[in-house]
C-alpha atoms as a PDB file:
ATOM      1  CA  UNK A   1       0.000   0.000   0.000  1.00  0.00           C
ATOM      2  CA  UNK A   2       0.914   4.134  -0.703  1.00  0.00           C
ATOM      3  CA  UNK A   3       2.227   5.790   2.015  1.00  0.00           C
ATOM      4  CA  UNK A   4       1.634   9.585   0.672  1.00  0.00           C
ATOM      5  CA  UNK A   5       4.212  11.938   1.936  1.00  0.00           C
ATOM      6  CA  UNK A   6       3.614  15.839   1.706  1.00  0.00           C
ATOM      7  CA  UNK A   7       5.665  18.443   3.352  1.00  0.00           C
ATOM      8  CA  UNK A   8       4.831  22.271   4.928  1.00  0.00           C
ATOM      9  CA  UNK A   9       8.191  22.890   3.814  1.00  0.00           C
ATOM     10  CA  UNK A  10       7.905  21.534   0.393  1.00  0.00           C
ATOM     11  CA  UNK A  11       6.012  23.281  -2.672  1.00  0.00           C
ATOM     12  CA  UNK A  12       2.456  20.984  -2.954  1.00  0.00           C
ATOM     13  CA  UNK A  13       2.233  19.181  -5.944  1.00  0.00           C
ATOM     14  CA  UNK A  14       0.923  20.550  -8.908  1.00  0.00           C
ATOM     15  CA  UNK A  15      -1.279  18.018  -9.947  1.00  0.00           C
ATOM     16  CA  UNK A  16      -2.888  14.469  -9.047  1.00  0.00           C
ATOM     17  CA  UNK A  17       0.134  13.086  -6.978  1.00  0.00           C
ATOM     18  CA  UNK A  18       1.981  13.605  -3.867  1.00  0.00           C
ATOM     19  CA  UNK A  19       5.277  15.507  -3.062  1.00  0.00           C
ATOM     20  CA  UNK A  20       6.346  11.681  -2.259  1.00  0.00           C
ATOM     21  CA  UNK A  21       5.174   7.531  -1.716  1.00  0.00           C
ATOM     22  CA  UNK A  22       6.592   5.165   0.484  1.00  0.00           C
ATOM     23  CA  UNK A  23       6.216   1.312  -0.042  1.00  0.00           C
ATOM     24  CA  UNK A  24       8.052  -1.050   2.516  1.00  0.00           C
ATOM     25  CA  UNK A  25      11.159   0.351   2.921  1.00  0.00           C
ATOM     26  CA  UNK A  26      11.195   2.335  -0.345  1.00  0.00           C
ATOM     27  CA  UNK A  27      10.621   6.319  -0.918  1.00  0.00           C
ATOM     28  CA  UNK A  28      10.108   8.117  -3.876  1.00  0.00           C
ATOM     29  CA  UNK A  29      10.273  11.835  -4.326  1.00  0.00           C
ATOM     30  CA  UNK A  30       8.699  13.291  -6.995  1.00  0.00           C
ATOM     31  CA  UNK A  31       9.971  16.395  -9.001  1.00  0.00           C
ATOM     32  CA  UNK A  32      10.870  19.091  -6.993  1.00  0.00           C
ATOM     33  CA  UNK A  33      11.502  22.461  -8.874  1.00  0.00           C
ATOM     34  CA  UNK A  34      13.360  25.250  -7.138  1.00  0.00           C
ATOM     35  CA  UNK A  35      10.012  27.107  -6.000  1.00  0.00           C
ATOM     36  CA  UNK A  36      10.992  28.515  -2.521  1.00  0.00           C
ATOM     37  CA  UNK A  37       7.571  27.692  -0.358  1.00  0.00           C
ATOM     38  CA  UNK A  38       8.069  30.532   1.854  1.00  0.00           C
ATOM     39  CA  UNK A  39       8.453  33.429  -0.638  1.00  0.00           C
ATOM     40  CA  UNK A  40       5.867  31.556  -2.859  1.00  0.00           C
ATOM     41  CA  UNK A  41       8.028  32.198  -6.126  1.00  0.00           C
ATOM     42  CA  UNK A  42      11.444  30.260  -7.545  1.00  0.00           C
ATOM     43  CA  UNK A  43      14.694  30.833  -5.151  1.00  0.00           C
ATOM     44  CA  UNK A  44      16.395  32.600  -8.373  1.00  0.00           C
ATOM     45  CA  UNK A  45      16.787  33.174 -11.868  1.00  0.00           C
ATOM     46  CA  UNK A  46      20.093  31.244 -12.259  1.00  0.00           C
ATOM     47  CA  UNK A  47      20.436  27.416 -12.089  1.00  0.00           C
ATOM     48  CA  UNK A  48      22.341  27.384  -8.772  1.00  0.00           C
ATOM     49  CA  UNK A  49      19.676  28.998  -6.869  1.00  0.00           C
ATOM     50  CA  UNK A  50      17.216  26.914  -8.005  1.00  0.00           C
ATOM     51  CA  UNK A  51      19.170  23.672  -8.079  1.00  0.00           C
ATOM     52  CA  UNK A  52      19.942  24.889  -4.209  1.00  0.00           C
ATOM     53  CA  UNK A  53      16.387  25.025  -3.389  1.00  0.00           C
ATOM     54  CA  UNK A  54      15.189  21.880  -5.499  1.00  0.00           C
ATOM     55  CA  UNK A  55      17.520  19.947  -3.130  1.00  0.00           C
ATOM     56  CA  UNK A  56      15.943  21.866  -0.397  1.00  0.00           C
ATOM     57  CA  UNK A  57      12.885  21.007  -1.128  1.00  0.00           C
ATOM     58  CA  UNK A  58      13.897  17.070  -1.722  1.00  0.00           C
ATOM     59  CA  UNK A  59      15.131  17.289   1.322  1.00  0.00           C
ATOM     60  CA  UNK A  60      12.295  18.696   3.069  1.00  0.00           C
ATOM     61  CA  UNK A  61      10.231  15.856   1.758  1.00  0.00           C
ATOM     62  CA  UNK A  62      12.576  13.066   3.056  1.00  0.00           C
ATOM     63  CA  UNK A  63      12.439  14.504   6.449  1.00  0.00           C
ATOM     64  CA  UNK A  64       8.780  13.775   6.489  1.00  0.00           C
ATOM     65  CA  UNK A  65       9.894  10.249   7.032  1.00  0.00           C
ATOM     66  CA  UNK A  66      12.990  10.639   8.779  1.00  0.00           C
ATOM     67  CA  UNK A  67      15.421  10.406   6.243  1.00  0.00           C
ATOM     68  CA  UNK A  68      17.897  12.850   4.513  1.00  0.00           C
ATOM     69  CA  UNK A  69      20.350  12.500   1.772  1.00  0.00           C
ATOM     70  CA  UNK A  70      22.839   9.832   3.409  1.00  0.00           C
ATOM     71  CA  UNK A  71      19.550   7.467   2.876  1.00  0.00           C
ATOM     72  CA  UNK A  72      19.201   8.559  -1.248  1.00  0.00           C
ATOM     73  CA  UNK A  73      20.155   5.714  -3.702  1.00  0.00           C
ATOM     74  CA  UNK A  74      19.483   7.823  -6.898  1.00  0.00           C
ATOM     75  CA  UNK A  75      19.086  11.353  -7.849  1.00  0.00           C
ATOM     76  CA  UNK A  76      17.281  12.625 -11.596  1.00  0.00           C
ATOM     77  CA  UNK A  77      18.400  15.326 -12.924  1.00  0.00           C
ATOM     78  CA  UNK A  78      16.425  17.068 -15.686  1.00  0.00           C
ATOM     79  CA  UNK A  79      18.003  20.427 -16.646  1.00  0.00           C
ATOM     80  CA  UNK A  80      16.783  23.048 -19.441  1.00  0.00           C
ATOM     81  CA  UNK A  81      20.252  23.247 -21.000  1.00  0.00           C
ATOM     82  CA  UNK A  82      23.674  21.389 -21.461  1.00  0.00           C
ATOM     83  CA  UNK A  83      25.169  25.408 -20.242  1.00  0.00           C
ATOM     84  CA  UNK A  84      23.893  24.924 -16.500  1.00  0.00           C
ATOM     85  CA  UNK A  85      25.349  21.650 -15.653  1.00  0.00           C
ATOM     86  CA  UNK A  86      28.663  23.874 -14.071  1.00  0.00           C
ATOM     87  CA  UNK A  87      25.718  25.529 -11.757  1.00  0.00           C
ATOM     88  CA  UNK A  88      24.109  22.475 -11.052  1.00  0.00           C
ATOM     89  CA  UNK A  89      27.073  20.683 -10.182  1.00  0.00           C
ATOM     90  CA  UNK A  90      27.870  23.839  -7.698  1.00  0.00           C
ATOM     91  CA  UNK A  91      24.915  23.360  -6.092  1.00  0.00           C
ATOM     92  CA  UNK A  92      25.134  19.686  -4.963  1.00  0.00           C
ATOM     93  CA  UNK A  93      28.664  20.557  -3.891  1.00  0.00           C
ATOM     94  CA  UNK A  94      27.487  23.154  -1.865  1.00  0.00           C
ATOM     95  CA  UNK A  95      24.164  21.524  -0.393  1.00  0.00           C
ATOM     96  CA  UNK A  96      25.267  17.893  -0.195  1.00  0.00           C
ATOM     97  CA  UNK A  97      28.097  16.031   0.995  1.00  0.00           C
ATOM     98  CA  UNK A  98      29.726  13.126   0.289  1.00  0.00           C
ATOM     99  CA  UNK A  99      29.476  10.418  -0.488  1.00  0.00           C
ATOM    100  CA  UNK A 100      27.194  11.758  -2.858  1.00  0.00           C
ATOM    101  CA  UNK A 101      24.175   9.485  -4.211  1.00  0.00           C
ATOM    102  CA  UNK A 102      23.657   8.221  -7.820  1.00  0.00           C
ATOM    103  CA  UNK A 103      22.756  10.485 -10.170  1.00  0.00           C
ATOM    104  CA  UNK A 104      21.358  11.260 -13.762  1.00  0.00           C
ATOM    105  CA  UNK A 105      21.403  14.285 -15.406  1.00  0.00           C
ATOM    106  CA  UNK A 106      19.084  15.627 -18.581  1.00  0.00           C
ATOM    107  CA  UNK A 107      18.513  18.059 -20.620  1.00  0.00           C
ATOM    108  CA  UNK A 108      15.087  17.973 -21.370  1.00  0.00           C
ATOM    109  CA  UNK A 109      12.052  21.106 -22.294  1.00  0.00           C
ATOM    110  CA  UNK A 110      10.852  22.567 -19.398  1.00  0.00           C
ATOM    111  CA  UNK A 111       7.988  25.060 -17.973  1.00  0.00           C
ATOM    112  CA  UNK A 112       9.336  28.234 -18.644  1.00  0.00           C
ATOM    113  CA  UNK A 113      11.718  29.946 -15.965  1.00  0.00           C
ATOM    114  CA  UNK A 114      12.275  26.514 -14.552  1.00  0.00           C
ATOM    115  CA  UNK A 115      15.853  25.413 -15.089  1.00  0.00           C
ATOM    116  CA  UNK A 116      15.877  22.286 -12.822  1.00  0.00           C
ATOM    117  CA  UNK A 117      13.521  19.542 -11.479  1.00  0.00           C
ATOM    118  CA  UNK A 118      15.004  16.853  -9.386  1.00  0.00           C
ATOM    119  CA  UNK A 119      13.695  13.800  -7.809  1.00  0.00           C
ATOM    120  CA  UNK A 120      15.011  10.808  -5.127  1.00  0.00           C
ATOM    121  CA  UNK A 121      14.599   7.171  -4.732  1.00  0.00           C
ATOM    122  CA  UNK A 122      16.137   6.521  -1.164  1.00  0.00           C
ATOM    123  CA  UNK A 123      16.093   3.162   0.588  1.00  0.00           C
ATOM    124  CA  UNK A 124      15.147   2.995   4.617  1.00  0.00           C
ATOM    125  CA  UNK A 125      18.144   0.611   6.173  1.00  0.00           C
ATOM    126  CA  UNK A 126      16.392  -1.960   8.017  1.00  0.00           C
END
């Protein structure tokens, strides 16, 4: 059975799904953009502020369960361009540490002003 997992600190989902879902010891975070829930609006016009606060918001959603990014398996990556890959990559250095998970990157069409979405499969250790 779905576990639903939604977050306060975590932009809601924009359609007929949840921020996240949790089967056994599995978690899935769906895209998170860099939409900063307190100001209501994206974190920034450049790739590293949103990249910062789609990582933020990841994370936000992982807490609802009591994980963070040590428990994160994979990481997607979709990005509007090939030229902010040097600002994404800035960001996870600066948000996460390592070991740092899995990850795919890109480079795909996306809403307009949003450079980044990201979402997480992490794994709950038994």
């Amino acid at each position: 059975m779905i576990d639903p997992i939604q977050s306060s600190s975590a932009p809601a989902p924009f359609g007929p799904y949840s921020s996240g879902a949790r089967i056994a010891n599995v978690v899935q975070v769906s895209e998170q953009v860099g939409l900063d829930p307190e100001k209501g609006g994206l974190a920034g016009d450049t790739a590293y502020d949103q990249t910062r606060q789609a990582l933020r918001n990841v994370a936000a959603i992982l807490a609802e369960r009591g994980l963070d990014y040590t428990d994160v398996l994979m990481l997607w990556v979709f990005a509007e361009a090939p030229e902010v890959f040097t600002d994404i990559n800035r960001a996870f250095e600066d948000e996460l540490a390592q070991p740092y998970p899995a990850r795919t990157t890109l480079f795909a069409g996306l809403p307009p002003g949003i450079l980044v979405e990201i979402d997480a499969l992490a794994i709950i250790a038994n």
